[in-house]
N, C-alpha and C. Protein backbone atom coordinates (compact mmCIF):
# COMPACT_ATOMS: atom_id res chain seq x y z
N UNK A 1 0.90 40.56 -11.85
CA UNK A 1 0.96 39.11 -11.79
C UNK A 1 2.05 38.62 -12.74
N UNK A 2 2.62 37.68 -12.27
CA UNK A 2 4.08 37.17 -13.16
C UNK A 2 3.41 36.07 -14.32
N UNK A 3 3.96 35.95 -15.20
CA UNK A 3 3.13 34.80 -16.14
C UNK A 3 3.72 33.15 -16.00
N UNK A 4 3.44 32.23 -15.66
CA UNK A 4 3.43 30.94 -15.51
C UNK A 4 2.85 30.28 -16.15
N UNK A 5 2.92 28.70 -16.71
CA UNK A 5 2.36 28.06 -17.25
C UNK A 5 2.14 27.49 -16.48
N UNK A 6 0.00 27.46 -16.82
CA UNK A 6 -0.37 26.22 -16.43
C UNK A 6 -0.72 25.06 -16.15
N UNK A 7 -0.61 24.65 -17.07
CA UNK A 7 -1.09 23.16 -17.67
C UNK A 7 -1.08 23.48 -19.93
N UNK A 8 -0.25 22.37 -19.92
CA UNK A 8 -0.24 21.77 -21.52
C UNK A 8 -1.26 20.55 -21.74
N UNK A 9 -1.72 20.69 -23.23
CA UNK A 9 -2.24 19.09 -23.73
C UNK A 9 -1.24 18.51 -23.87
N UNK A 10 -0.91 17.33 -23.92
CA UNK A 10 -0.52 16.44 -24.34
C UNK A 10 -1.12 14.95 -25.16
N UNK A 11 -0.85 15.32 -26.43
CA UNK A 11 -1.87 14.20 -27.21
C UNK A 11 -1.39 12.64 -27.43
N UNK A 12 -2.87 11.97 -27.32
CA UNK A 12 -1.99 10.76 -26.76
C UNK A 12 -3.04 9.69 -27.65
N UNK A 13 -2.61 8.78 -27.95
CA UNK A 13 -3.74 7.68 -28.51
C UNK A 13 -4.95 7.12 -27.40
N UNK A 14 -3.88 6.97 -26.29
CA UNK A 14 -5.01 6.96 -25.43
C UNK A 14 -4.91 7.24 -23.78
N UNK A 15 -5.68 8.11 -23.68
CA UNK A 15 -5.30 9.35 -22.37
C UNK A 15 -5.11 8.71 -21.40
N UNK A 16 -5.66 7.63 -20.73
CA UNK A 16 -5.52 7.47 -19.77
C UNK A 16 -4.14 5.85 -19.98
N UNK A 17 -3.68 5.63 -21.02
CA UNK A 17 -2.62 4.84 -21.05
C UNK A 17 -1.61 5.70 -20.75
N UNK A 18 -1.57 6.58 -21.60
CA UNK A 18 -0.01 7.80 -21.41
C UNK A 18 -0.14 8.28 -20.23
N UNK A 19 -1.51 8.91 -19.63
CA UNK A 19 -1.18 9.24 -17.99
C UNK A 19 -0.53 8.10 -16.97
N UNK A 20 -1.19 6.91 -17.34
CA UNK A 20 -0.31 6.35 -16.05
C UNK A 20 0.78 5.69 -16.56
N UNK A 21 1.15 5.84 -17.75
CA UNK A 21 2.43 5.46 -17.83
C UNK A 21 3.71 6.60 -17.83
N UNK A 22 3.08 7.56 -17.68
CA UNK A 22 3.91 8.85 -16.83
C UNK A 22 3.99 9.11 -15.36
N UNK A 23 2.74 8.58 -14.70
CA UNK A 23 2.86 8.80 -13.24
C UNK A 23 3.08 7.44 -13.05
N UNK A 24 3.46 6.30 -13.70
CA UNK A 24 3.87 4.88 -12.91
C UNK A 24 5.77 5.04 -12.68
N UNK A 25 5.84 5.99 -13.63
CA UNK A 25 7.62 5.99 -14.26
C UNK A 25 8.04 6.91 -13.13
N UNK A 26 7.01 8.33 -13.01
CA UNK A 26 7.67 9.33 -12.13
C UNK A 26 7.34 9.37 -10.51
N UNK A 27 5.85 8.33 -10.63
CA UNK A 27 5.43 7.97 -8.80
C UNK A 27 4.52 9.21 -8.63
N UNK A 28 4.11 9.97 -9.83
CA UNK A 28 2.87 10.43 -9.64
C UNK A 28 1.61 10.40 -9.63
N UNK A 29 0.72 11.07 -9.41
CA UNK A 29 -1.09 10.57 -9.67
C UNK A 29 -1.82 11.50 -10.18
N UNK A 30 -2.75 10.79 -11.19
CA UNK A 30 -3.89 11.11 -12.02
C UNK A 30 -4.30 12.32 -10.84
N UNK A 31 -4.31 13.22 -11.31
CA UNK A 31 -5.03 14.43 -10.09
C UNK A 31 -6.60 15.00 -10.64
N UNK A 32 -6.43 14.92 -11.73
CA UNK A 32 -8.26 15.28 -12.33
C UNK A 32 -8.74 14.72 -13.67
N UNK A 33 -9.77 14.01 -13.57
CA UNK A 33 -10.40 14.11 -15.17
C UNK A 33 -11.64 14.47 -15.24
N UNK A 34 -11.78 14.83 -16.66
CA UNK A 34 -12.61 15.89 -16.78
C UNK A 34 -12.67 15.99 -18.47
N UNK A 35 -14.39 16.23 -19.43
CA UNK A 35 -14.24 16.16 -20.83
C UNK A 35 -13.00 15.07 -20.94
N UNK A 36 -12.21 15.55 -22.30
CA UNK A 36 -11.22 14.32 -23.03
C UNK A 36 -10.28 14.40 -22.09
N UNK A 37 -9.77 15.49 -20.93
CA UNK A 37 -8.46 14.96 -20.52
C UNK A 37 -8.44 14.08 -18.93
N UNK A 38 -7.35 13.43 -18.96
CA UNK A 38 -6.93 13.03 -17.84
C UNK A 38 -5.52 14.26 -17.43
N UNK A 39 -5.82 14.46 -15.68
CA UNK A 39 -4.75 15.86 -15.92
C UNK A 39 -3.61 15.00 -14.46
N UNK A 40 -2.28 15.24 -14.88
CA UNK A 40 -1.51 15.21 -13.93
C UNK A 40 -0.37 16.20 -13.36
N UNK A 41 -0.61 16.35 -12.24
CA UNK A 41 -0.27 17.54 -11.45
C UNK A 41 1.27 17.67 -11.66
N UNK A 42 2.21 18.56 -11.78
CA UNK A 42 3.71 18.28 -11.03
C UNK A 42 3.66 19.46 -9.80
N UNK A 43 5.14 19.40 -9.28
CA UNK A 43 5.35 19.92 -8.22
C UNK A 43 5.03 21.13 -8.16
N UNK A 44 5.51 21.97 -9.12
CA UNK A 44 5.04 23.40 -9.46
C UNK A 44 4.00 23.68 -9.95
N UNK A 45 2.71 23.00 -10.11
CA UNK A 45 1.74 23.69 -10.08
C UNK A 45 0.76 23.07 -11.35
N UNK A 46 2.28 22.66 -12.66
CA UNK A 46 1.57 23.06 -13.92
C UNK A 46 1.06 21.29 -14.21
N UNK A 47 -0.56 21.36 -14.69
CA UNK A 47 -0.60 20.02 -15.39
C UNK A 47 -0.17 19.69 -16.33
N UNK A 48 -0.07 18.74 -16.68
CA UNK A 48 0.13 17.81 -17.85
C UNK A 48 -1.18 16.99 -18.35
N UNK A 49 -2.47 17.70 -19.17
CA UNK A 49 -3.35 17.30 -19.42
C UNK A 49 -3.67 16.04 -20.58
N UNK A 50 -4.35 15.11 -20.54
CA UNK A 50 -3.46 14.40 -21.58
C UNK A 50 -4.83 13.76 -22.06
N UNK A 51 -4.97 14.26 -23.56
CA UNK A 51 -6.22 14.17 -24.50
C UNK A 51 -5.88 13.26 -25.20
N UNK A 52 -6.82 12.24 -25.42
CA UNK A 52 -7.01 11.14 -26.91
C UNK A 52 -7.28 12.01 -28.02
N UNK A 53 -6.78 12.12 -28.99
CA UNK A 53 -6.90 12.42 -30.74
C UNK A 53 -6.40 10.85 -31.71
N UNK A 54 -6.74 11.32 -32.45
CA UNK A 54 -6.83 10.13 -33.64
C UNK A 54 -4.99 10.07 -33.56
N UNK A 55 -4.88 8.75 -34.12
CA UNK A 55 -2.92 8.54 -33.78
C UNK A 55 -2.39 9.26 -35.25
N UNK A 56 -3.32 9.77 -36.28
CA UNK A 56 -2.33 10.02 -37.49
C UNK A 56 -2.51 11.64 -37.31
N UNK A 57 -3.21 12.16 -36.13
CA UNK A 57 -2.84 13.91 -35.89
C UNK A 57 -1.82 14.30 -34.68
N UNK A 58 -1.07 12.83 -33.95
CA UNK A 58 -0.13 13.23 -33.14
C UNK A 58 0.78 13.93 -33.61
N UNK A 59 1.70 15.01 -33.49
CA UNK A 59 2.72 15.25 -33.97
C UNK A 59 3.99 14.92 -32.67
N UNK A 60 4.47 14.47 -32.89
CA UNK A 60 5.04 14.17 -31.58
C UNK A 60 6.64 15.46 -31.24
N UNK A 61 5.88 15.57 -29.61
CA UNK A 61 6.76 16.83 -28.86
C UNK A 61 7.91 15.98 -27.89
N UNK A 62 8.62 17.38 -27.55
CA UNK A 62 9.19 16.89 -26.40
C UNK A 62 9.16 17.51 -25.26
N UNK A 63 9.36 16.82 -24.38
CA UNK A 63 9.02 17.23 -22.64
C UNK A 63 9.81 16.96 -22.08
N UNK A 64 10.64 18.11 -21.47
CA UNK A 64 11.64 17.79 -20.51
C UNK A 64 11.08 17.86 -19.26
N UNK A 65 11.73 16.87 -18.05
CA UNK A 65 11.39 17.19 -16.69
C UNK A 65 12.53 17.33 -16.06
N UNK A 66 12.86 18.46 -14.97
CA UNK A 66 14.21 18.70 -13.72
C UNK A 66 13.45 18.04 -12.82
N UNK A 67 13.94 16.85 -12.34
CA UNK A 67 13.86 16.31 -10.91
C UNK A 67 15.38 16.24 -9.78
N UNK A 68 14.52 15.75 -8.95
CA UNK A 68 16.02 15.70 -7.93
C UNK A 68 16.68 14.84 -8.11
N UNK A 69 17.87 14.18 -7.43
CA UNK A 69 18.56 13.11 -7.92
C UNK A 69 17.80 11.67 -7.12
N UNK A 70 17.35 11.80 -5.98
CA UNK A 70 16.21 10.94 -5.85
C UNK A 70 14.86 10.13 -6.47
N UNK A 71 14.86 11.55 -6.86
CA UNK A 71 13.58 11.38 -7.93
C UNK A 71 14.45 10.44 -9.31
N UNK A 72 15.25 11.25 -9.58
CA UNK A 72 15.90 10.52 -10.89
C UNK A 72 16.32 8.50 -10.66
N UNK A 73 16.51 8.27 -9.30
CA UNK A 73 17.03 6.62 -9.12
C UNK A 73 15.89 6.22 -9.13
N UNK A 74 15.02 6.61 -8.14
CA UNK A 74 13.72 6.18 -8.18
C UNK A 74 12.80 6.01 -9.69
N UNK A 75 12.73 6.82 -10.03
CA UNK A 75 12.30 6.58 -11.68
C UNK A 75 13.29 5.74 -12.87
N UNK A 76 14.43 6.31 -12.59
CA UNK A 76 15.36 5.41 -13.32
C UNK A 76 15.47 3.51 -13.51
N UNK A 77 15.13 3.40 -11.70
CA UNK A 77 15.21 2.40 -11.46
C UNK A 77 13.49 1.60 -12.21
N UNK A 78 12.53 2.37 -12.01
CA UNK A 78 11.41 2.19 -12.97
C UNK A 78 11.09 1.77 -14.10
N UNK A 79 12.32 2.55 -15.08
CA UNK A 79 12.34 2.60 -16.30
C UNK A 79 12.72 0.91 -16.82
N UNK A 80 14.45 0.84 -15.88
CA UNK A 80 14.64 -0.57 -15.76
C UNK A 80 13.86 -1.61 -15.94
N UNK A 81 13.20 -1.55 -14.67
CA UNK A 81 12.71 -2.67 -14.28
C UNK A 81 11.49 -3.00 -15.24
N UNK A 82 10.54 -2.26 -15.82
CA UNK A 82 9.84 -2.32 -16.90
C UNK A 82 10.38 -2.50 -18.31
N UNK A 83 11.70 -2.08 -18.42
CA UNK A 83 12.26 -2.78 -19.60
C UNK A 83 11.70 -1.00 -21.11
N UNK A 84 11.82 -0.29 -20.11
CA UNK A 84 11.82 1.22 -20.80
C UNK A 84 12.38 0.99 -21.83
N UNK A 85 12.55 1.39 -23.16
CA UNK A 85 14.17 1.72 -23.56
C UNK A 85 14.03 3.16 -23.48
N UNK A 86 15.57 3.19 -23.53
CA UNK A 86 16.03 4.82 -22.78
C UNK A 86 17.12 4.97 -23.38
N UNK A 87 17.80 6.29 -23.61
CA UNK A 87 18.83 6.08 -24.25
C UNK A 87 19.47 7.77 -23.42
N UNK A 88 21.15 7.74 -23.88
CA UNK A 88 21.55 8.98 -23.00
C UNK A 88 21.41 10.28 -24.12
N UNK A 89 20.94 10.41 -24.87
CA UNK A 89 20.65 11.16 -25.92
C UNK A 89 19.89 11.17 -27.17
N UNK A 90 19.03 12.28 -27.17
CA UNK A 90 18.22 12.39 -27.92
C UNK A 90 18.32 11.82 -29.41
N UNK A 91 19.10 11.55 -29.66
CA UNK A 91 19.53 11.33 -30.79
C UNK A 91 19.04 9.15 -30.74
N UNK A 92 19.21 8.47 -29.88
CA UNK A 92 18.86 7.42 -29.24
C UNK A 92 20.24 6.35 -29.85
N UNK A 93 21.72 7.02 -30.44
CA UNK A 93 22.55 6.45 -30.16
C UNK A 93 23.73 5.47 -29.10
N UNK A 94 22.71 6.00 -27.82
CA UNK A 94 23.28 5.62 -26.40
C UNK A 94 22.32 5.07 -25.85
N UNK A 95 21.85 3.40 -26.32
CA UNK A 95 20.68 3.09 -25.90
C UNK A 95 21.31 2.54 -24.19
N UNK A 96 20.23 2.28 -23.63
CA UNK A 96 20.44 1.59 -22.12
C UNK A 96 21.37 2.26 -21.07
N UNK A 97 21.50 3.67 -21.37
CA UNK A 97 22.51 4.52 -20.82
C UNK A 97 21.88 5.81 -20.33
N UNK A 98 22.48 6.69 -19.65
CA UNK A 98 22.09 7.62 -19.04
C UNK A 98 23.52 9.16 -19.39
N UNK A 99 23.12 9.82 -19.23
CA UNK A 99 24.07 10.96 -19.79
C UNK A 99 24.65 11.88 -18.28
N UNK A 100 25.98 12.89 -18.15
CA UNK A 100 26.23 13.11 -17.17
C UNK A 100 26.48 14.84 -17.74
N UNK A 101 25.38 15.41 -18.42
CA UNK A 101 25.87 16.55 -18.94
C UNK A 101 25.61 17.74 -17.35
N UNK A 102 26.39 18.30 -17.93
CA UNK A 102 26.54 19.77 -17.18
C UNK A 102 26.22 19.32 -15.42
N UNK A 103 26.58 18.36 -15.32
CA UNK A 103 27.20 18.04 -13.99
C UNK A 103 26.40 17.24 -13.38
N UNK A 104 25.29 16.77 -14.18
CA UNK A 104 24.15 15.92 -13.54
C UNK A 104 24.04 14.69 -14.28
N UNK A 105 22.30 14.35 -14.45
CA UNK A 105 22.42 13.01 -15.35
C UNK A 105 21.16 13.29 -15.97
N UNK A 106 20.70 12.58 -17.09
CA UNK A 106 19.79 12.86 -18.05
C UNK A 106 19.70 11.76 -18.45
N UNK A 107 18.06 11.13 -18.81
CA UNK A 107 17.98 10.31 -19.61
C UNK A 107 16.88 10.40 -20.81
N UNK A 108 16.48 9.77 -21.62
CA UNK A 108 15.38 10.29 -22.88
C UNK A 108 14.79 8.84 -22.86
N UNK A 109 13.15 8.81 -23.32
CA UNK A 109 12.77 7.71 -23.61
C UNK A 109 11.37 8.30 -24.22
N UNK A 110 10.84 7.56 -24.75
CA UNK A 110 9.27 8.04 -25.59
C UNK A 110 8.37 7.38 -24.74
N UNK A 111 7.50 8.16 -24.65
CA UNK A 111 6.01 7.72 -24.16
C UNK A 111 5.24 6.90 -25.03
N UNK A 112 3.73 6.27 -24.80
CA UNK A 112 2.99 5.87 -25.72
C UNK A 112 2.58 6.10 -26.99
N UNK A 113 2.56 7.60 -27.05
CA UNK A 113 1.84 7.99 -27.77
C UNK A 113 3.30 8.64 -29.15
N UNK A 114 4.31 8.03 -29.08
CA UNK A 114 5.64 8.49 -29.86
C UNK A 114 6.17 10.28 -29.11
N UNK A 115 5.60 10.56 -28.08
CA UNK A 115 6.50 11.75 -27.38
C UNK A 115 7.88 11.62 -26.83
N UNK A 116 9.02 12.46 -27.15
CA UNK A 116 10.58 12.05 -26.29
C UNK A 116 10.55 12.79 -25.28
N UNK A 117 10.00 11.98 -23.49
CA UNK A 117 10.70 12.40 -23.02
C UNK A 117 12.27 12.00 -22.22
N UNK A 118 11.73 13.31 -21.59
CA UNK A 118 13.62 13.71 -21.10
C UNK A 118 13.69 13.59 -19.51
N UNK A 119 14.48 13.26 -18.57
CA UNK A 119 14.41 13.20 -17.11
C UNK A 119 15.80 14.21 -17.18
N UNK A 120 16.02 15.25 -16.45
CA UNK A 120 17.53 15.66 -16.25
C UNK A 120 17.34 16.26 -14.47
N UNK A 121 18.81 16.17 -14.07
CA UNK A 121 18.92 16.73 -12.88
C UNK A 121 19.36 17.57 -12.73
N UNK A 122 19.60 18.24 -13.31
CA UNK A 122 20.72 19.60 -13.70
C UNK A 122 20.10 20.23 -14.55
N UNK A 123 19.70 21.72 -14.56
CA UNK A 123 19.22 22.30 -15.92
C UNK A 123 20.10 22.59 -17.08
N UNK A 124 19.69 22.60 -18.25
CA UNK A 124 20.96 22.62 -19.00
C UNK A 124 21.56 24.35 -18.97
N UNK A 125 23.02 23.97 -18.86
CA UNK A 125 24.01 25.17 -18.98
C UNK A 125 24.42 24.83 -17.53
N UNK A 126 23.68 24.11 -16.64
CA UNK A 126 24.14 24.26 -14.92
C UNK A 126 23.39 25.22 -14.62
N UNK A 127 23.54 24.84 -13.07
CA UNK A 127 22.86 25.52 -12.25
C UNK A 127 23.32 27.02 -12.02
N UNK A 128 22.76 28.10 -12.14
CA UNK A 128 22.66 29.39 -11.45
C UNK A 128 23.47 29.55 -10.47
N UNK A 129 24.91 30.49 -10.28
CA UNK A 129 25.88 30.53 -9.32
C UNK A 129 24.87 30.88 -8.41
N UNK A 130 23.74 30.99 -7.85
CA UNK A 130 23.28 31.93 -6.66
C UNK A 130 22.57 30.87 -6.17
N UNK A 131 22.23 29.63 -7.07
CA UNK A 131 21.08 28.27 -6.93
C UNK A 131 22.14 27.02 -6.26
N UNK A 132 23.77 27.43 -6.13
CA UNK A 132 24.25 26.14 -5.89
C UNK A 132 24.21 26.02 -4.38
């Protein structure tokens, strides 16, 4: 058997705020809850489980997601229209902008709970000569 991940916590002040303000941004859905988490599915398989803890034991992570470039307007356009802030780098010197690294586009913004994530369309380094 090959090893895969299948689902992460993700700690949040409050679980079911950070879930749907991840599946309102990406057009996904709450797929299970269950005990503290609310869990949301992605394409490949793995959840994104997302537990309430007290806000002074968050340590805050980051989460990248590869979507398609569809996926990316569609959410992008999300981010907008809710008034996201987003910036083209982690660093959050490029606020209201989007990045065009390694041949695609990327953007960063924090969740509720102080997490950075990341949207990119391109994995970083580019795509795999055998994947183009």
């Amino acid at each position: 058997m090959s090893v895969e991940l299948n689902h992460t916590i993700v700690h949040a002040r409050d679980n079911r705020e950070s879930a749907r303000f991840f599946t309102e941004l990406l057009g996904l859905d709450i797929t299970a809850e269950w005990g503290p988490f609310v869990a949301v599915a992605l394409s490949n398989g793995v959840t994104l489980d997302f537990a309430t803890v007290p806000a002074d034991t968050i340590t805050p992570q980051h989460y990248a997601f590869l979507v398609s470039e569809t996926e990316f307007e569609a959410a992008y356009a999300r981010i907008e229209r809710l008034g996201v802030e987003h910036y083209a780098d982690p660093h959050r010197r490029q606020p209201g902008t989007v990045n065009h690294n390694d041949g695609g586009r990327g953007v960063y913004f924090m969740d509720p709970a102080g997490h950075a994530m990341e949207l990119i369309t391109v994995p970083y380094g580019g795509w795999p000569a055998e994947a183009r």
